[in-house]
PDB file of N, CA and C in Angstrom:
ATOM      1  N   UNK A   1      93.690 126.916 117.173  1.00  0.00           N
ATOM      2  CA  UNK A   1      93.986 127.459 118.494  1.00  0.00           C
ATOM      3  C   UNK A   1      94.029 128.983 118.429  1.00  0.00           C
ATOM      4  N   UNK A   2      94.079 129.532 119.592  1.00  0.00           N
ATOM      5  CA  UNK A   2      94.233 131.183 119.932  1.00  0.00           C
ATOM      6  C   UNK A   2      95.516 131.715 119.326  1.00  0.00           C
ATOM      7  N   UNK A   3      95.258 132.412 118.096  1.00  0.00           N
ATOM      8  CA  UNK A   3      96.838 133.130 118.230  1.00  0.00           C
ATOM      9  C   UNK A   3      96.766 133.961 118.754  1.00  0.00           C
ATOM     10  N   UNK A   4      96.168 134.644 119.560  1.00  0.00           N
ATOM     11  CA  UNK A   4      96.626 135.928 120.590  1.00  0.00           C
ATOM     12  C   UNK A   4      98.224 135.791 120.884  1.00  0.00           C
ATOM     13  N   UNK A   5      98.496 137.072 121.327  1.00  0.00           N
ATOM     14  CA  UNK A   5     100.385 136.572 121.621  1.00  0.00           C
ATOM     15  C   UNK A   5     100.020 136.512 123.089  1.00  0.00           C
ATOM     16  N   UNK A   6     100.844 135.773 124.114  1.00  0.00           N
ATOM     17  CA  UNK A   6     100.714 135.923 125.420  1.00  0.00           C
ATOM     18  C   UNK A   6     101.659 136.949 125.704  1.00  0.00           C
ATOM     19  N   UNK A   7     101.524 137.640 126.451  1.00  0.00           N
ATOM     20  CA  UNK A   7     102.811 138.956 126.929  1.00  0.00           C
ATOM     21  C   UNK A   7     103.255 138.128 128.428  1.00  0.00           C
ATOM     22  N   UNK A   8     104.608 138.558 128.313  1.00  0.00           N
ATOM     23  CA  UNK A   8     105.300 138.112 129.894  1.00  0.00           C
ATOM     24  C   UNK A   8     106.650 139.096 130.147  1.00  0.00           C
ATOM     25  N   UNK A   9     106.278 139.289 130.933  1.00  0.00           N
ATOM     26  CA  UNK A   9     107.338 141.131 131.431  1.00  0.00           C
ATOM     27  C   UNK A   9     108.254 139.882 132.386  1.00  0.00           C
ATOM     28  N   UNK A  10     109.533 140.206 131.814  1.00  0.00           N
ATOM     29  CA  UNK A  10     110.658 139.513 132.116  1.00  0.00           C
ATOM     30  C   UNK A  10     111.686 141.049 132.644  1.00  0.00           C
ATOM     31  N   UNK A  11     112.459 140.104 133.769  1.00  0.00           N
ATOM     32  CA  UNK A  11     113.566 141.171 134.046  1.00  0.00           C
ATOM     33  C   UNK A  11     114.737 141.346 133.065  1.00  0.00           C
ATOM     34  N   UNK A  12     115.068 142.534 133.278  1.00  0.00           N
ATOM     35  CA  UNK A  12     116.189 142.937 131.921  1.00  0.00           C
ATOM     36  C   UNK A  12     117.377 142.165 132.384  1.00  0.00           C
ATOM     37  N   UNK A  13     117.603 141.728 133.377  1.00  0.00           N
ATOM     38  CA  UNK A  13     118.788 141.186 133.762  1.00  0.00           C
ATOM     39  C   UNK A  13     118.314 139.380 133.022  1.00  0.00           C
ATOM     40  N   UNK A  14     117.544 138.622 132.636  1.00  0.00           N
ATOM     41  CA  UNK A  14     117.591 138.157 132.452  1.00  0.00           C
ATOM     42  C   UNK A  14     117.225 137.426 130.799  1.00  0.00           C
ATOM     43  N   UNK A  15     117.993 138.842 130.047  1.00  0.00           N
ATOM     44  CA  UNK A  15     117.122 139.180 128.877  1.00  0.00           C
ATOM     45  C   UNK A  15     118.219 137.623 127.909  1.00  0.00           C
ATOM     46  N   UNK A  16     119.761 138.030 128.473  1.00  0.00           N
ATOM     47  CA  UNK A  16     121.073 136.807 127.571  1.00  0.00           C
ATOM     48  C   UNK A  16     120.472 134.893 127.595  1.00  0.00           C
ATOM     49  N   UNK A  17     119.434 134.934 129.024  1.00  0.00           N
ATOM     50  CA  UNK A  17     119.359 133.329 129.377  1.00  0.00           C
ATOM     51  C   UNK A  17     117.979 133.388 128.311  1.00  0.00           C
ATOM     52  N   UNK A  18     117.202 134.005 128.218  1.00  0.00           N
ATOM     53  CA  UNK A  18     115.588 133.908 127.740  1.00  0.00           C
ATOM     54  C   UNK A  18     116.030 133.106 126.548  1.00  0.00           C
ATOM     55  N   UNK A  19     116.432 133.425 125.595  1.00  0.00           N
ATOM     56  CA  UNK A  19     116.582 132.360 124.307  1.00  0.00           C
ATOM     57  C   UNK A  19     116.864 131.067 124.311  1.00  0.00           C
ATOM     58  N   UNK A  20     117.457 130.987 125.393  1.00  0.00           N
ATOM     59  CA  UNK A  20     118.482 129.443 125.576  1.00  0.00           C
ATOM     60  C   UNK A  20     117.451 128.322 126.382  1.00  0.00           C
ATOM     61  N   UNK A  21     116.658 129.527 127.286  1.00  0.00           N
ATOM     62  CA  UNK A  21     115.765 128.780 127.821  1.00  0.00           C
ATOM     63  C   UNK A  21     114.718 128.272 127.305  1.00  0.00           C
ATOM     64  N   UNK A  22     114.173 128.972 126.455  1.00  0.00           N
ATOM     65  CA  UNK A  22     112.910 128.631 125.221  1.00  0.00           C
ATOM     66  C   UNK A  22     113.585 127.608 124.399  1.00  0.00           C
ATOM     67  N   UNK A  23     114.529 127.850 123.726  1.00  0.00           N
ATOM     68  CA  UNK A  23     114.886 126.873 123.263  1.00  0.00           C
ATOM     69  C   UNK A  23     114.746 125.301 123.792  1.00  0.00           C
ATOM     70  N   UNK A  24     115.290 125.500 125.572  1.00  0.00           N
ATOM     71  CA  UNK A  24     115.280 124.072 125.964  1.00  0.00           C
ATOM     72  C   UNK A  24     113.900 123.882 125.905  1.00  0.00           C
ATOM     73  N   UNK A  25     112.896 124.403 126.133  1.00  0.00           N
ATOM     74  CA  UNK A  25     111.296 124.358 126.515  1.00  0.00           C
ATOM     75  C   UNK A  25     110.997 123.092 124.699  1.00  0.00           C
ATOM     76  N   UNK A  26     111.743 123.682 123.546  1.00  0.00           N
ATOM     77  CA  UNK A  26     111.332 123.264 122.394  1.00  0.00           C
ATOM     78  C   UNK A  26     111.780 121.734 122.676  1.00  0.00           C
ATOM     79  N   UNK A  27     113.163 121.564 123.210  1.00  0.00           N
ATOM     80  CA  UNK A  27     113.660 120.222 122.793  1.00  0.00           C
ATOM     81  C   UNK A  27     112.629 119.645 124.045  1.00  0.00           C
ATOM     82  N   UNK A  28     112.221 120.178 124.891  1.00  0.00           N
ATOM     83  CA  UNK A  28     111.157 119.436 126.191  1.00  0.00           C
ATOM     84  C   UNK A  28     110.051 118.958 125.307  1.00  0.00           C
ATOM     85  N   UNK A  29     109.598 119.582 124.574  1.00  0.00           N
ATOM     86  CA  UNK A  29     108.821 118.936 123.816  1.00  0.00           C
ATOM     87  C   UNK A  29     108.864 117.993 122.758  1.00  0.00           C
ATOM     88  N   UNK A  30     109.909 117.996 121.917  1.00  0.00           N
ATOM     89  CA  UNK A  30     110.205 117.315 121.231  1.00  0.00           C
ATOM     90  C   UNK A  30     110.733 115.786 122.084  1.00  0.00           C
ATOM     91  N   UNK A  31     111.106 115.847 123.927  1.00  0.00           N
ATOM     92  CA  UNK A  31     111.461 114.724 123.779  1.00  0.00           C
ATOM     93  C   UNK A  31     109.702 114.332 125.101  1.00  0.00           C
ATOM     94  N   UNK A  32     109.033 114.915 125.310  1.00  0.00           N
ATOM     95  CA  UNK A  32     107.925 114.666 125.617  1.00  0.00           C
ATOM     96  C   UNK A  32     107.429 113.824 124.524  1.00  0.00           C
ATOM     97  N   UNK A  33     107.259 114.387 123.047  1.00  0.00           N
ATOM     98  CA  UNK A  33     106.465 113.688 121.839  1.00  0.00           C
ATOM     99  C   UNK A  33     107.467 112.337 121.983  1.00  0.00           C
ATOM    100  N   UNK A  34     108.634 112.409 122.138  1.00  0.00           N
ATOM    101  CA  UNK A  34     109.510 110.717 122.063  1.00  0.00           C
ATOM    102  C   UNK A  34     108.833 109.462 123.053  1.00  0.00           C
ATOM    103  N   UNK A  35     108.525 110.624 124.319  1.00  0.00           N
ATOM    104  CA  UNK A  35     108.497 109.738 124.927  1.00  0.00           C
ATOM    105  C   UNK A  35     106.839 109.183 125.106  1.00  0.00           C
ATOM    106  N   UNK A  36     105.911 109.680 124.127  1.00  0.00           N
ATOM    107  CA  UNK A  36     104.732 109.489 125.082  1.00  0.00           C
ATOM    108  C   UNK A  36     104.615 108.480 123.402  1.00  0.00           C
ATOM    109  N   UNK A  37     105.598 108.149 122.722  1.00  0.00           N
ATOM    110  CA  UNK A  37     105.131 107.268 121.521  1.00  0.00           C
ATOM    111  C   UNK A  37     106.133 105.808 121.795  1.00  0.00           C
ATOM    112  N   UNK A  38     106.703 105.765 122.935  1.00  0.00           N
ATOM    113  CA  UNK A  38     106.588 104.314 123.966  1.00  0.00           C
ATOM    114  C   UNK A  38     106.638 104.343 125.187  1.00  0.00           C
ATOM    115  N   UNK A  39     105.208 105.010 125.361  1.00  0.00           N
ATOM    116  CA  UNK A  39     105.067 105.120 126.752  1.00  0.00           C
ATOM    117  C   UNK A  39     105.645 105.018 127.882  1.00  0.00           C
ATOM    118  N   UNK A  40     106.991 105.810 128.077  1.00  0.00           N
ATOM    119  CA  UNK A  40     107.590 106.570 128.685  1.00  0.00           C
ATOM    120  C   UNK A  40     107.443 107.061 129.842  1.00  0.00           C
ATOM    121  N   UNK A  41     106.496 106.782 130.904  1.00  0.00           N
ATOM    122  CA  UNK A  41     105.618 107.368 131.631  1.00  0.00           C
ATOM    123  C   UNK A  41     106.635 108.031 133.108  1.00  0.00           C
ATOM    124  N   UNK A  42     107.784 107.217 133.154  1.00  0.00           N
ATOM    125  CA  UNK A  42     108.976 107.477 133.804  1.00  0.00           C
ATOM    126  C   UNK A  42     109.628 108.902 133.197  1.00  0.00           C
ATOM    127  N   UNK A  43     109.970 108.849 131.954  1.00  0.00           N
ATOM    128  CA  UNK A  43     110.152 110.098 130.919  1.00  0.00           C
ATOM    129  C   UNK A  43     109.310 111.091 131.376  1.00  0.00           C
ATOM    130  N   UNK A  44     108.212 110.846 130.984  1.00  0.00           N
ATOM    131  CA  UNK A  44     107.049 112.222 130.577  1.00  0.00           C
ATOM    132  C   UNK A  44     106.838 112.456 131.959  1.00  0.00           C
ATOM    133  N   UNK A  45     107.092 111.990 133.314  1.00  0.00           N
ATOM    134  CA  UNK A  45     107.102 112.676 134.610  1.00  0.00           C
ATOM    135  C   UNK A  45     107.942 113.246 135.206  1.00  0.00           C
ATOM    136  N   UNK A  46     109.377 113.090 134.599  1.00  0.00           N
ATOM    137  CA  UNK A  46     110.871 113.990 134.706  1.00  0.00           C
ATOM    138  C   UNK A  46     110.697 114.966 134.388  1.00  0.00           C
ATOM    139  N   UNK A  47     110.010 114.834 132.833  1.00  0.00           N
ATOM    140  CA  UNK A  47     110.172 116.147 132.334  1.00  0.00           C
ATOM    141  C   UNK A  47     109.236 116.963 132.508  1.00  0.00           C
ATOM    142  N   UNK A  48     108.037 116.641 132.795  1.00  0.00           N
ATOM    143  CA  UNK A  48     106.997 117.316 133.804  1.00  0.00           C
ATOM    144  C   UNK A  48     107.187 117.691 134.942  1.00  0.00           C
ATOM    145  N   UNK A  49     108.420 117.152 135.694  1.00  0.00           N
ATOM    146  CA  UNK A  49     108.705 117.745 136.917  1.00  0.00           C
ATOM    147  C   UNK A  49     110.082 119.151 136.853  1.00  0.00           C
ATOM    148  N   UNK A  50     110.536 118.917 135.541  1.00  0.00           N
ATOM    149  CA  UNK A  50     111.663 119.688 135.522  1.00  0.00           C
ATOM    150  C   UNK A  50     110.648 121.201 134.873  1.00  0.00           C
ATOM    151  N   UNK A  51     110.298 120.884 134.172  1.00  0.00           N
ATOM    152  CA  UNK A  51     109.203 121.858 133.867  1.00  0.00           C
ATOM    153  C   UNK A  51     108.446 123.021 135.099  1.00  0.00           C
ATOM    154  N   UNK A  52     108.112 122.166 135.994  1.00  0.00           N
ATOM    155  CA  UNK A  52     107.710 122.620 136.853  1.00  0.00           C
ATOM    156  C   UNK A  52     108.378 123.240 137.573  1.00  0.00           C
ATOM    157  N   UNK A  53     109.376 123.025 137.990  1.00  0.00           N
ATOM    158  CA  UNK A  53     110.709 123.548 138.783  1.00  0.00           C
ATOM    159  C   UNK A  53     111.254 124.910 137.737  1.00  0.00           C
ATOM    160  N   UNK A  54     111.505 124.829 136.879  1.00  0.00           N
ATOM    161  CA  UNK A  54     112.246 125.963 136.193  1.00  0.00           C
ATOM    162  C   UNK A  54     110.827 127.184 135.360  1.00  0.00           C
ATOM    163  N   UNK A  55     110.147 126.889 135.039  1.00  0.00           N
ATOM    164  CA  UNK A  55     109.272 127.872 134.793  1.00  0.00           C
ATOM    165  C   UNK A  55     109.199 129.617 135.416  1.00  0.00           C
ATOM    166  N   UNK A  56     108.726 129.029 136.768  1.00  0.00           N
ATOM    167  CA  UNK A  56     108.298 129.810 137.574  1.00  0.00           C
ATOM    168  C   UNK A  56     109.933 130.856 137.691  1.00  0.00           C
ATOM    169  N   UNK A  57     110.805 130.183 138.004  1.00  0.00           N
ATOM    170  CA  UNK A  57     111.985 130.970 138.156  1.00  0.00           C
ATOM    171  C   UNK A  57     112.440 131.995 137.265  1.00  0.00           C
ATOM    172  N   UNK A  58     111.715 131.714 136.319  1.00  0.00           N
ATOM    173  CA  UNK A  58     112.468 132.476 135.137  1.00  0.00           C
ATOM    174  C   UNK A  58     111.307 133.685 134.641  1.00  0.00           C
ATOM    175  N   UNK A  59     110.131 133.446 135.105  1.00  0.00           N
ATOM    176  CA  UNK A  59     108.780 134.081 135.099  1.00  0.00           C
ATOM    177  C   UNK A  59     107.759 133.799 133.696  1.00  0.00           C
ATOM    178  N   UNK A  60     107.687 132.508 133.684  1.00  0.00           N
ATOM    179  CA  UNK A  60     106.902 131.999 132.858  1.00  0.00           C
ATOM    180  C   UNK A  60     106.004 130.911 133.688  1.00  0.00           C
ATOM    181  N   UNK A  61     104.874 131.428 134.573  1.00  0.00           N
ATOM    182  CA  UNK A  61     104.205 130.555 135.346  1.00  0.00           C
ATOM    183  C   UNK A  61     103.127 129.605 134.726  1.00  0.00           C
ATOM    184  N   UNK A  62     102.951 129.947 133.267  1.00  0.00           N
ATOM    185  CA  UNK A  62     101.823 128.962 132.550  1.00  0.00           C
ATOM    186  C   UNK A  62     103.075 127.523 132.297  1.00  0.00           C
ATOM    187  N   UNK A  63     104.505 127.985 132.350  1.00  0.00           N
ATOM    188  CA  UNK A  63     105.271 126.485 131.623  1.00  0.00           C
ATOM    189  C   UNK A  63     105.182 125.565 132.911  1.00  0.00           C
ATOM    190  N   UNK A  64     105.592 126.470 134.378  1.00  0.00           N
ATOM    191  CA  UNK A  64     105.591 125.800 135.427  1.00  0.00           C
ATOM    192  C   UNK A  64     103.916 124.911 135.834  1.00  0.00           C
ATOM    193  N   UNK A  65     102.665 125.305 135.515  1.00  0.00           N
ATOM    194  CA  UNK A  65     101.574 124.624 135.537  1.00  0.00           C
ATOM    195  C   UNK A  65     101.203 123.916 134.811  1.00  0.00           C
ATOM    196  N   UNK A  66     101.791 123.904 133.551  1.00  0.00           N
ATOM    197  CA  UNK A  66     102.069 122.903 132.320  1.00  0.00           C
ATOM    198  C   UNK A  66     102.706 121.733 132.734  1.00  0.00           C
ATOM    199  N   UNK A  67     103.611 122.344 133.373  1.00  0.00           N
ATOM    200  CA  UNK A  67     104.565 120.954 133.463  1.00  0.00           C
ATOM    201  C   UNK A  67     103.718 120.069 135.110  1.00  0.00           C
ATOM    202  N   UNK A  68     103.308 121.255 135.769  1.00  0.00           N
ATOM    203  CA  UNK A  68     103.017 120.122 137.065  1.00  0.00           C
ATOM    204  C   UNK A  68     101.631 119.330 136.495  1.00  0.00           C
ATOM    205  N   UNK A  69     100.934 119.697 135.164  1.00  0.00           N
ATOM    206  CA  UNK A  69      99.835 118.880 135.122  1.00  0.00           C
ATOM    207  C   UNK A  69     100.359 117.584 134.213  1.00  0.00           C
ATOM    208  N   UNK A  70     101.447 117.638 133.976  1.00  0.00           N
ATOM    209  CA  UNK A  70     102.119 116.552 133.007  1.00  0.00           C
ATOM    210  C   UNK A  70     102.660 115.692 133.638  1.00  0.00           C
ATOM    211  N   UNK A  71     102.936 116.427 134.744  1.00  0.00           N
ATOM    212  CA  UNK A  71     103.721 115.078 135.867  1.00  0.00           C
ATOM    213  C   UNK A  71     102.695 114.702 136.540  1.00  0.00           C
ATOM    214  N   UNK A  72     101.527 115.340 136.849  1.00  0.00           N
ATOM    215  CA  UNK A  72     100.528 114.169 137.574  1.00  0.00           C
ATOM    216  C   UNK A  72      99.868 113.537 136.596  1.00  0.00           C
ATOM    217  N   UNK A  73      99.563 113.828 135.133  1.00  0.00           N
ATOM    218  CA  UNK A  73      98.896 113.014 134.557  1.00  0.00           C
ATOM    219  C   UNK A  73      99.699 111.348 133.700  1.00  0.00           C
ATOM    220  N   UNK A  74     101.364 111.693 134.311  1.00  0.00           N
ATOM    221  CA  UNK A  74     102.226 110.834 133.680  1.00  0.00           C
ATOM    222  C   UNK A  74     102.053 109.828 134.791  1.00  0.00           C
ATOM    223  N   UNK A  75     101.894 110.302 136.615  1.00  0.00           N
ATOM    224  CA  UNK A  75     101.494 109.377 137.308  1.00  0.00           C
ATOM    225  C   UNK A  75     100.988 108.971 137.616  1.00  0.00           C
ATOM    226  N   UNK A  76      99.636 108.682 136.516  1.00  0.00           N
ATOM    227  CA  UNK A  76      98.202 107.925 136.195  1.00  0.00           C
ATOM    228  C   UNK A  76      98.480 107.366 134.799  1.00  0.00           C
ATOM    229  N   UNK A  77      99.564 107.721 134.168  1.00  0.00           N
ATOM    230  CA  UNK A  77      99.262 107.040 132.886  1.00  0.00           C
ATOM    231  C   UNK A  77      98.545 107.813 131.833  1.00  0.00           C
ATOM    232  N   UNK A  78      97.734 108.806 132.118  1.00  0.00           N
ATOM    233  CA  UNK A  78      96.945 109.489 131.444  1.00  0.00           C
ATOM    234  C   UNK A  78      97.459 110.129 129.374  1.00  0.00           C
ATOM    235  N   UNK A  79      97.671 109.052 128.792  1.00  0.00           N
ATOM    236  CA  UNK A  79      98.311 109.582 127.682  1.00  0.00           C
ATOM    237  C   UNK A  79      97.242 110.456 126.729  1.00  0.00           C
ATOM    238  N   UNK A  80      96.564 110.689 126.896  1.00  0.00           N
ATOM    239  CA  UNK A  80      95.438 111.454 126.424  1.00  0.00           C
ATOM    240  C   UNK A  80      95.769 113.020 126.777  1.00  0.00           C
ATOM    241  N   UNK A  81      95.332 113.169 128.097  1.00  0.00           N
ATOM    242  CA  UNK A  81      95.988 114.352 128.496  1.00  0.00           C
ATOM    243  C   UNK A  81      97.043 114.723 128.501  1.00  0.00           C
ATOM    244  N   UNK A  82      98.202 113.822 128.798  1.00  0.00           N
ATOM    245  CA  UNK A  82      99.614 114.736 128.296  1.00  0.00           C
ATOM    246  C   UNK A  82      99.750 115.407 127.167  1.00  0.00           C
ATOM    247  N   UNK A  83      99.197 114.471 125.907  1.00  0.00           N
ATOM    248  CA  UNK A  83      99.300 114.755 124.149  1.00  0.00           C
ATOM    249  C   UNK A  83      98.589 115.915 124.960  1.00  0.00           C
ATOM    250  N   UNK A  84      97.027 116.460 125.331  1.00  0.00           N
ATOM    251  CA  UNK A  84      96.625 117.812 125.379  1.00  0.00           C
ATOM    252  C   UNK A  84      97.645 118.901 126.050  1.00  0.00           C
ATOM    253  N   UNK A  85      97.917 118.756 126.979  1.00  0.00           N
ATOM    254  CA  UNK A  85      99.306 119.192 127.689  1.00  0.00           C
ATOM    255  C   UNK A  85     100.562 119.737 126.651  1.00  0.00           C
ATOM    256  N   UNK A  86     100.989 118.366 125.976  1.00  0.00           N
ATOM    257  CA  UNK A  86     101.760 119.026 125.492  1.00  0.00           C
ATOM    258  C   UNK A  86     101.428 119.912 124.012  1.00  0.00           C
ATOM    259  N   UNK A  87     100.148 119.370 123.723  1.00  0.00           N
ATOM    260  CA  UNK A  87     100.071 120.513 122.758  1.00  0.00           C
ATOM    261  C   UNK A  87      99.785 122.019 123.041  1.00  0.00           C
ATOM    262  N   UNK A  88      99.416 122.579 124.448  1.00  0.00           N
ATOM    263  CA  UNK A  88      99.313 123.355 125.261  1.00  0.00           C
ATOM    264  C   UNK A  88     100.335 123.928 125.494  1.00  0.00           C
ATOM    265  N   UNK A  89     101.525 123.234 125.637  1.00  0.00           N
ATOM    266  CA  UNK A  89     102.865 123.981 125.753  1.00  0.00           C
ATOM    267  C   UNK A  89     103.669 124.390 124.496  1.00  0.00           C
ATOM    268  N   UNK A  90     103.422 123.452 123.562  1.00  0.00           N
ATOM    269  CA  UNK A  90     103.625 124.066 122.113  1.00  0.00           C
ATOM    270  C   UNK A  90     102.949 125.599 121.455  1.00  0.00           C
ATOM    271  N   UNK A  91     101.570 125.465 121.968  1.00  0.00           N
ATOM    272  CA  UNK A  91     100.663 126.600 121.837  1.00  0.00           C
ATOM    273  C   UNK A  91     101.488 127.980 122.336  1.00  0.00           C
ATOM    274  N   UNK A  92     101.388 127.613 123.912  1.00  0.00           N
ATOM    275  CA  UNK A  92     101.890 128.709 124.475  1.00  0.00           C
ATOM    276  C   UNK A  92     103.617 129.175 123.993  1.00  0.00           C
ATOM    277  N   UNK A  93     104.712 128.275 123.595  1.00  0.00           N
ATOM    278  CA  UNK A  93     105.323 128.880 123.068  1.00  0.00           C
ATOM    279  C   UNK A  93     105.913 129.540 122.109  1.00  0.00           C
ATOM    280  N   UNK A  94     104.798 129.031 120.992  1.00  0.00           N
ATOM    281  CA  UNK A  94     104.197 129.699 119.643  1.00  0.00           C
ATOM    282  C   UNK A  94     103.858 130.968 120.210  1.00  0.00           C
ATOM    283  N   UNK A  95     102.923 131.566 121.002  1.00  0.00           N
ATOM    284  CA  UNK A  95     102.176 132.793 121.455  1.00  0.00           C
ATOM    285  C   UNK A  95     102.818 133.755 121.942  1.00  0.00           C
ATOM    286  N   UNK A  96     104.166 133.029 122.943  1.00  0.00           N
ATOM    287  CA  UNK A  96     104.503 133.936 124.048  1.00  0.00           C
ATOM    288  C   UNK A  96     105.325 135.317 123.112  1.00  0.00           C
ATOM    289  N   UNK A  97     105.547 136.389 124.332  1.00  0.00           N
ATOM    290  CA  UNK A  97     105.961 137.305 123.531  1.00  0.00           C
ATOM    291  C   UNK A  97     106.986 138.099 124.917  1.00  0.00           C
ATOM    292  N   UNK A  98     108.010 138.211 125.051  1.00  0.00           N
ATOM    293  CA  UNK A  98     108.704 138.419 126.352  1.00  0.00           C
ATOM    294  C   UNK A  98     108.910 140.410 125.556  1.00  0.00           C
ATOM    295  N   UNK A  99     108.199 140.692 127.121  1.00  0.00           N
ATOM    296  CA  UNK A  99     108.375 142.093 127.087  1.00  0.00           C
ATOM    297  C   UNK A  99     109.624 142.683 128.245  1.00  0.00           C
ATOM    298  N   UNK A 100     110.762 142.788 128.471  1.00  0.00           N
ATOM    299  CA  UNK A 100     111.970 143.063 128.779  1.00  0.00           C
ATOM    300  C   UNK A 100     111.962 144.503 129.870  1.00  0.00           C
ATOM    301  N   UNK A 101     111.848 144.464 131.144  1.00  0.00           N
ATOM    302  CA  UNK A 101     111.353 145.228 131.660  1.00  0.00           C
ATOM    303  C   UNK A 101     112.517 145.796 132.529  1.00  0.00           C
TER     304      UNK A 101
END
């Protein structure tokens, strides 16, 4: 994959939550991988929807489009594409790089 770093200009006021929040992004994945290994499809569309909802707020709009393509592909069943999905969100938070503005 791309190691480019992704840059994301975050507000300084929200410099104390940024760690805590990445962090949750890690265990999202870790319980995405739980759930898509017994098909979970109830699971992997929660957390595709919570994804979606909190991203954007915090100014990380690739987690929020991550997550809305995980929740429609969880409400097809699509386990192919989520695994791509979520290795997509693993990617990106390997890459990201929060610039504190």
């Amino acid at each position: 994959m791309n190691q480019d770093k992704i840059i994301v200009h975050i507000d300084r006021d929200l410099e104390d939550l940024i760690p805590v929040f990445l962090d949750n992004r890690v265990k999202d994945i870790e319980n995405l991988k739980s759930a898509v290994t017994v098909n979970d499809y109830d699971k992997l569309r929660s957390i595709g929807h919570n994804l979606k909802g909190v991203g954007g707020g915090y100014g990380f709009a690739m987690i929020t489009d991550l997550g809305a393509d995980i929740e429609a592909a969880a409400k097809v069943n699509d386990i192919k594409t989520i695994n791509e999905l979520i290795n997509s969100l693993a990617d990106y938070l390997e890459r990201v790089e929060i610039v504190y503005q």
